[in-house]
PDB file of N, CA and C in Angstrom:
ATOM      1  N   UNK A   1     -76.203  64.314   4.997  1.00  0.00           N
ATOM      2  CA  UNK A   1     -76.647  64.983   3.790  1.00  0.00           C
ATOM      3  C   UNK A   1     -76.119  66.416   3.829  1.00  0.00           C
ATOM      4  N   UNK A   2     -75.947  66.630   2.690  1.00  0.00           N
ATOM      5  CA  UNK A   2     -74.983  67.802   2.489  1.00  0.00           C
ATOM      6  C   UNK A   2     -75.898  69.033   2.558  1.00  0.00           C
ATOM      7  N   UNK A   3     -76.307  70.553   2.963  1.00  0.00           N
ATOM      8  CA  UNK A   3     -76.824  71.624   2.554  1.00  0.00           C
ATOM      9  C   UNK A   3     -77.312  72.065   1.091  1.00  0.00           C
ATOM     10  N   UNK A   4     -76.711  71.217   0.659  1.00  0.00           N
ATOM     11  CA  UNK A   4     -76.948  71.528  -1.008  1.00  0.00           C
ATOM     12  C   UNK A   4     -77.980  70.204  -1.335  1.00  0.00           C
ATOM     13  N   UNK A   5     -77.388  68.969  -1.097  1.00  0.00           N
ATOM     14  CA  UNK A   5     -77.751  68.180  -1.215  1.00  0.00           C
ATOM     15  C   UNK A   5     -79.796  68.397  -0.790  1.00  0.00           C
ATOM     16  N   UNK A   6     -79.886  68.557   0.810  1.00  0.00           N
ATOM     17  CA  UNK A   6     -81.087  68.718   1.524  1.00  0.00           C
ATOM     18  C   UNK A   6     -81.873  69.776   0.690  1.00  0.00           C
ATOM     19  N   UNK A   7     -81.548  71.109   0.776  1.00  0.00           N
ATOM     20  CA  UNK A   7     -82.185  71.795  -0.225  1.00  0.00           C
ATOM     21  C   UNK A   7     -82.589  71.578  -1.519  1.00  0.00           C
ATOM     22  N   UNK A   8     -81.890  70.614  -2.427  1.00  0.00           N
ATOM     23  CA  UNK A   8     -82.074  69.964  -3.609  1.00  0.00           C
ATOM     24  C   UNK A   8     -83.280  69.200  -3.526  1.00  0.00           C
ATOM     25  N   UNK A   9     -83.231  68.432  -2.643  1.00  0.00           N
ATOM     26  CA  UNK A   9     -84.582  67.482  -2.067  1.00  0.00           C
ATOM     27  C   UNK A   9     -85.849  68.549  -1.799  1.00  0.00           C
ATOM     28  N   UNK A  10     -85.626  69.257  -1.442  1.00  0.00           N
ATOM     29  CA  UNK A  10     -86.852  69.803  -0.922  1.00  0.00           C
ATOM     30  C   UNK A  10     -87.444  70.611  -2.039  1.00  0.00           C
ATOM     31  N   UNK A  11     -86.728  70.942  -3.348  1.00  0.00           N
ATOM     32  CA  UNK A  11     -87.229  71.800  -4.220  1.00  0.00           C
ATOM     33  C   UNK A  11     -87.686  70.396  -5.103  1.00  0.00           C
ATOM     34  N   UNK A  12     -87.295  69.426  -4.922  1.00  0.00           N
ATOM     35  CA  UNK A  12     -87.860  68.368  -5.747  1.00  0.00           C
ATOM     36  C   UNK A  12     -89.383  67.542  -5.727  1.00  0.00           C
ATOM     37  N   UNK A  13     -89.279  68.087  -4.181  1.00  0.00           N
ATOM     38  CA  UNK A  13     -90.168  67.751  -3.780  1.00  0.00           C
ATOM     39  C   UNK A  13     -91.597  69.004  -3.932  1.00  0.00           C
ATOM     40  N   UNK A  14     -91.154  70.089  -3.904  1.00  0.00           N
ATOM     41  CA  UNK A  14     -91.727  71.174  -4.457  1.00  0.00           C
ATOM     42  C   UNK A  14     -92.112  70.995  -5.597  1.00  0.00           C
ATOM     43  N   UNK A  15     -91.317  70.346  -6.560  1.00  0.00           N
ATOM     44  CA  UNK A  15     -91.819  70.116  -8.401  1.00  0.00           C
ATOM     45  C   UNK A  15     -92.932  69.082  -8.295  1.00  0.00           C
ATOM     46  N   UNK A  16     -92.142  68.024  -7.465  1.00  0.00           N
ATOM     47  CA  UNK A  16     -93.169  66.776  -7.017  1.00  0.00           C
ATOM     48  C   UNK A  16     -94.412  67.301  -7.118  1.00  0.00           C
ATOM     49  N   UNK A  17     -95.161  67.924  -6.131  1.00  0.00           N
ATOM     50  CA  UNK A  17     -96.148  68.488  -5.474  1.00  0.00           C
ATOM     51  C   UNK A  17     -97.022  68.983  -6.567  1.00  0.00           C
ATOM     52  N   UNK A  18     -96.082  70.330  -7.189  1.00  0.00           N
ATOM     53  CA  UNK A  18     -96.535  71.223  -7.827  1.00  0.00           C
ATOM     54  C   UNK A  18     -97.067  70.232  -9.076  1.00  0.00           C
ATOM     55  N   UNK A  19     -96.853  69.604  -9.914  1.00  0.00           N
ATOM     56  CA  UNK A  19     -96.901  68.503 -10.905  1.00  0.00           C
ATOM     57  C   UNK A  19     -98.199  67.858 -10.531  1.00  0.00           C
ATOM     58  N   UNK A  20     -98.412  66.982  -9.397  1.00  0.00           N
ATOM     59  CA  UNK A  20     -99.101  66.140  -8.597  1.00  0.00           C
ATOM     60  C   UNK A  20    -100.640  66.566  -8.291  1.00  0.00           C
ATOM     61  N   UNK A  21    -100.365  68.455  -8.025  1.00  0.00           N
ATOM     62  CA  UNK A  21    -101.507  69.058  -7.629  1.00  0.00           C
ATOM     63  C   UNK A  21    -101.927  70.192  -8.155  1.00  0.00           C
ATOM     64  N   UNK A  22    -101.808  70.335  -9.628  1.00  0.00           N
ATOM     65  CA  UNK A  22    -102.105  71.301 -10.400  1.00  0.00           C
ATOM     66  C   UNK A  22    -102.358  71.015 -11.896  1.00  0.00           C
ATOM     67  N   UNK A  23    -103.728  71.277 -11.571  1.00  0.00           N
ATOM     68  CA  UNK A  23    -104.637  70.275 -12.939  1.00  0.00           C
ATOM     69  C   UNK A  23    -104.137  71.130 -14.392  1.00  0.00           C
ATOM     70  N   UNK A  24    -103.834  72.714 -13.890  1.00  0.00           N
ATOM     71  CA  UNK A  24    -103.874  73.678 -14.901  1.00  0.00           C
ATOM     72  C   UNK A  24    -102.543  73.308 -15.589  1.00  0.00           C
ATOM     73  N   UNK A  25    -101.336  72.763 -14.814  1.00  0.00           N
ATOM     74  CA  UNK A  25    -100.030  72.776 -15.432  1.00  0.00           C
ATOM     75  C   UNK A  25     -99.841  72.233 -16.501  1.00  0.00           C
ATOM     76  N   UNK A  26     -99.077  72.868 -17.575  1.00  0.00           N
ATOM     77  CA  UNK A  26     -98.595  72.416 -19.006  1.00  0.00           C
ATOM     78  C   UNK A  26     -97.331  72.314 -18.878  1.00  0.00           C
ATOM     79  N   UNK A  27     -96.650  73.102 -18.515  1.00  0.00           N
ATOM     80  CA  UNK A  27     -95.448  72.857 -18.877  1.00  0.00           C
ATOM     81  C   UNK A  27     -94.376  72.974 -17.413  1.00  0.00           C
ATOM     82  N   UNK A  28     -93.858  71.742 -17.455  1.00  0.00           N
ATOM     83  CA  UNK A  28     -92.950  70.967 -16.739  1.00  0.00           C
ATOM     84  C   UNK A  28     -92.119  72.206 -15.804  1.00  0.00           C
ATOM     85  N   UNK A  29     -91.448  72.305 -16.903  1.00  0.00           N
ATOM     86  CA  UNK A  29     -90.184  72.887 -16.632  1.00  0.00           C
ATOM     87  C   UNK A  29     -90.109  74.660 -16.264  1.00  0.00           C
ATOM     88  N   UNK A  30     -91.421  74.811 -16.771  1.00  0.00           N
ATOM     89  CA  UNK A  30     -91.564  76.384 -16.178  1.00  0.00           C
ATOM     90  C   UNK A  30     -91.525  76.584 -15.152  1.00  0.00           C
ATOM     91  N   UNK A  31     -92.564  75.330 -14.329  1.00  0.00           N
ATOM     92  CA  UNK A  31     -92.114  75.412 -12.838  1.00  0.00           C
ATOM     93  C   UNK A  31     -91.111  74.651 -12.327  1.00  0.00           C
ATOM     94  N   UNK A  32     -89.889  74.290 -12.891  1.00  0.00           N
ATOM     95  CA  UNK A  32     -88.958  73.549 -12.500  1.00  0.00           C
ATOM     96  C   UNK A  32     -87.532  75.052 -12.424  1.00  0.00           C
ATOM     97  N   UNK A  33     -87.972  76.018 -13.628  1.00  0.00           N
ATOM     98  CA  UNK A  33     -87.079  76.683 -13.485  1.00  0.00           C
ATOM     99  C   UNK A  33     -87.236  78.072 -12.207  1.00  0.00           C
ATOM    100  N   UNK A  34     -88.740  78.289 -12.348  1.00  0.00           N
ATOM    101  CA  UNK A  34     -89.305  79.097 -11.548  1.00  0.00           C
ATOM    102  C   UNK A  34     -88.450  78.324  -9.597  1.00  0.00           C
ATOM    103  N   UNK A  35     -88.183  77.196  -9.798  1.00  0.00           N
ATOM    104  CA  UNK A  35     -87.806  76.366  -8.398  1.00  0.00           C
ATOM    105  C   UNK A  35     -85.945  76.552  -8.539  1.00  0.00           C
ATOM    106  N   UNK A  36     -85.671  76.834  -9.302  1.00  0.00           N
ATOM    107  CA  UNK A  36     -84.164  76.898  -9.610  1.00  0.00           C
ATOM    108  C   UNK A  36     -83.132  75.529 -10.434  1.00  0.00           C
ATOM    109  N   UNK A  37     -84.167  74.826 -11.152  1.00  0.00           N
ATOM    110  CA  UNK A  37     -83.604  73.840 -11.979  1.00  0.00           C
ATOM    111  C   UNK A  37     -83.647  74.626 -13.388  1.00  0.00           C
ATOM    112  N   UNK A  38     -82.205  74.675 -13.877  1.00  0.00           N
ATOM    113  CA  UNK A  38     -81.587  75.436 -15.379  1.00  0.00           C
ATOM    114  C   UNK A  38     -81.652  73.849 -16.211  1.00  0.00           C
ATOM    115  N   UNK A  39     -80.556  72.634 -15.736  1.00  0.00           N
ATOM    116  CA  UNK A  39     -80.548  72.135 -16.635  1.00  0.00           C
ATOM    117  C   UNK A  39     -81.534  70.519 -16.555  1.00  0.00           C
ATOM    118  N   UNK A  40     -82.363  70.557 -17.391  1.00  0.00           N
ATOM    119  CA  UNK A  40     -83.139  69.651 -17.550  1.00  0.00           C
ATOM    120  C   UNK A  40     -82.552  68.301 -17.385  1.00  0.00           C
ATOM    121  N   UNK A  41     -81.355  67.689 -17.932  1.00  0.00           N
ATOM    122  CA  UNK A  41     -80.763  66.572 -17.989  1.00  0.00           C
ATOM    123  C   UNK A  41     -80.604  66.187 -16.284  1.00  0.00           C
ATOM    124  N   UNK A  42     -80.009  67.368 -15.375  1.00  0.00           N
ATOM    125  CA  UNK A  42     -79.491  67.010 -14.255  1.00  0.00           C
ATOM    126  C   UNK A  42     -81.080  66.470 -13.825  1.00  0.00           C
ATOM    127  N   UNK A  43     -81.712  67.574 -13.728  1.00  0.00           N
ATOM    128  CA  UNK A  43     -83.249  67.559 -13.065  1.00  0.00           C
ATOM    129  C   UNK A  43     -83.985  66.072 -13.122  1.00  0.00           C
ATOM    130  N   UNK A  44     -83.946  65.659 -14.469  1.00  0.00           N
ATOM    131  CA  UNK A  44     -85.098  64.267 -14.408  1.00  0.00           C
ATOM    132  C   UNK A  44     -83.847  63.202 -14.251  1.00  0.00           C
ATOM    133  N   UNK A  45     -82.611  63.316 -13.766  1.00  0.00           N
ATOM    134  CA  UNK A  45     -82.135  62.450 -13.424  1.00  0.00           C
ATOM    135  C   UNK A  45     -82.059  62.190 -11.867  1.00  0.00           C
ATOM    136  N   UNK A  46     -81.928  63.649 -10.993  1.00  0.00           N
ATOM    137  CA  UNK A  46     -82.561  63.391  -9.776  1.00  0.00           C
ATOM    138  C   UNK A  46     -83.723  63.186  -9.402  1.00  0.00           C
ATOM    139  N   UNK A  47     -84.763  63.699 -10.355  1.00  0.00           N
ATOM    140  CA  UNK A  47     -86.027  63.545  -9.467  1.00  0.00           C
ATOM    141  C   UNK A  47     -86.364  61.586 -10.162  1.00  0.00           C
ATOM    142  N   UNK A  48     -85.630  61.268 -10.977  1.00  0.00           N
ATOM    143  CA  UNK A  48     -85.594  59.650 -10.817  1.00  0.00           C
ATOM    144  C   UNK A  48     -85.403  58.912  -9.712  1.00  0.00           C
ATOM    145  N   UNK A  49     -84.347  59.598  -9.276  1.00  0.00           N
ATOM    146  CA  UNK A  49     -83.328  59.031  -8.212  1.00  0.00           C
ATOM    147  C   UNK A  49     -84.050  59.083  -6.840  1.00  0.00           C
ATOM    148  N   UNK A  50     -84.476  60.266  -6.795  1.00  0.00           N
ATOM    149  CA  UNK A  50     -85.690  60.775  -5.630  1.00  0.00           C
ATOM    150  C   UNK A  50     -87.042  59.719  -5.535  1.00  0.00           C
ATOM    151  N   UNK A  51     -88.009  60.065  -6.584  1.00  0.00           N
ATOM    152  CA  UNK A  51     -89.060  59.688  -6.774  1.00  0.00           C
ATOM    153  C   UNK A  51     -89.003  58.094  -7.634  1.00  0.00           C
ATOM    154  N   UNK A  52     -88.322  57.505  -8.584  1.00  0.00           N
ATOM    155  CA  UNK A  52     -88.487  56.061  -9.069  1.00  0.00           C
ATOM    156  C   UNK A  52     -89.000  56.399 -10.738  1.00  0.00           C
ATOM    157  N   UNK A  53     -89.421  57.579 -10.711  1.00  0.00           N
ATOM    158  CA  UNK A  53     -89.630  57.900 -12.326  1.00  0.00           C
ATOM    159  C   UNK A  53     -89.004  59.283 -12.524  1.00  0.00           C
ATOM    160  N   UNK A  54     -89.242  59.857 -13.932  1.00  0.00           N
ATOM    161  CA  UNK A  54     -89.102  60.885 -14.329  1.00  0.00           C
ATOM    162  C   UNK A  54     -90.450  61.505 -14.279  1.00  0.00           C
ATOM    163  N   UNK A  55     -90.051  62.688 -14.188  1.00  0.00           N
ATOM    164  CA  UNK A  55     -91.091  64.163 -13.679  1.00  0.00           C
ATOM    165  C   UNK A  55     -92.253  63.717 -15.105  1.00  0.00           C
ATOM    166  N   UNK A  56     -91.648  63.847 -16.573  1.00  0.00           N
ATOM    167  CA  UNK A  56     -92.896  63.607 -17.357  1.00  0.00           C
ATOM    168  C   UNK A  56     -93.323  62.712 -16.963  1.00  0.00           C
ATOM    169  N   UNK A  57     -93.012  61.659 -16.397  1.00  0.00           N
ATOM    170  CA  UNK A  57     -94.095  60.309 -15.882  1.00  0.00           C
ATOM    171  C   UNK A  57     -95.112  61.054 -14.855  1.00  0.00           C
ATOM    172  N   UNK A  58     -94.335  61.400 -14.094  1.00  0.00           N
ATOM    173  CA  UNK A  58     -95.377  62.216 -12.948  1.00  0.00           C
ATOM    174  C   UNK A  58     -96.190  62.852 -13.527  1.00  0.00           C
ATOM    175  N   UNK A  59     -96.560  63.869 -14.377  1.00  0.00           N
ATOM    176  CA  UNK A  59     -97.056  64.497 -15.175  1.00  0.00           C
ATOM    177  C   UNK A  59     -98.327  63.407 -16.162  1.00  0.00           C
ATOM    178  N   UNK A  60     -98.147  62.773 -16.351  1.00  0.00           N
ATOM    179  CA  UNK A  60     -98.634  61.604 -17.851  1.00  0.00           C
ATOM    180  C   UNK A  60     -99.386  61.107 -16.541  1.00  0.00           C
ATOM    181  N   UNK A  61     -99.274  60.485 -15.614  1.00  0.00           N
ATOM    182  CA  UNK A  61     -99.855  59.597 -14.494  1.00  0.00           C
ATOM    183  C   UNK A  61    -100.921  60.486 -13.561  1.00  0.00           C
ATOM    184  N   UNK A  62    -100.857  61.474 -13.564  1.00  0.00           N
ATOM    185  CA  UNK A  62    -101.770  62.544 -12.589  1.00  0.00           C
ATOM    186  C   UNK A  62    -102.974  62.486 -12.593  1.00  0.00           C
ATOM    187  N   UNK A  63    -103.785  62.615 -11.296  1.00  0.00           N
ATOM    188  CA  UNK A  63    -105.395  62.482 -11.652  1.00  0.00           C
ATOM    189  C   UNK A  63    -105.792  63.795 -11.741  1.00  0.00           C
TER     190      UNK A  63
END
């Protein structure tokens, strides 16, 4: 795995989290950009690839 690659994972996993464990969150992508994701298209196509859904699923599914 590439340096870019590994770091990519780990901020995804950061959105993961952040999404997962924050009842207050509205909006997605504030903390996606606050993590260093600009373009939305790339973003919910890795964190598919990562996780098996897209981030709004994660979001819609949360307890």
């Amino acid at each position: 795995m590439s340096p870019q690659n590994y770091f990519k994972k780990l901020r995804l996993n950061a959105l993961h989290q952040s999404i997962t464990q924050n009842p207050e969150l509205t909006l997605i992508y504030q903390i996606a950009e606050e993590l260093g994701f600009f373009e939305r298209g790339h973003l919910a196509s890795d964190y598919k690839q990562l996780f098996g859904y897209f981030p709004s699923e994660t979001f819609k599914n949360r307890t």
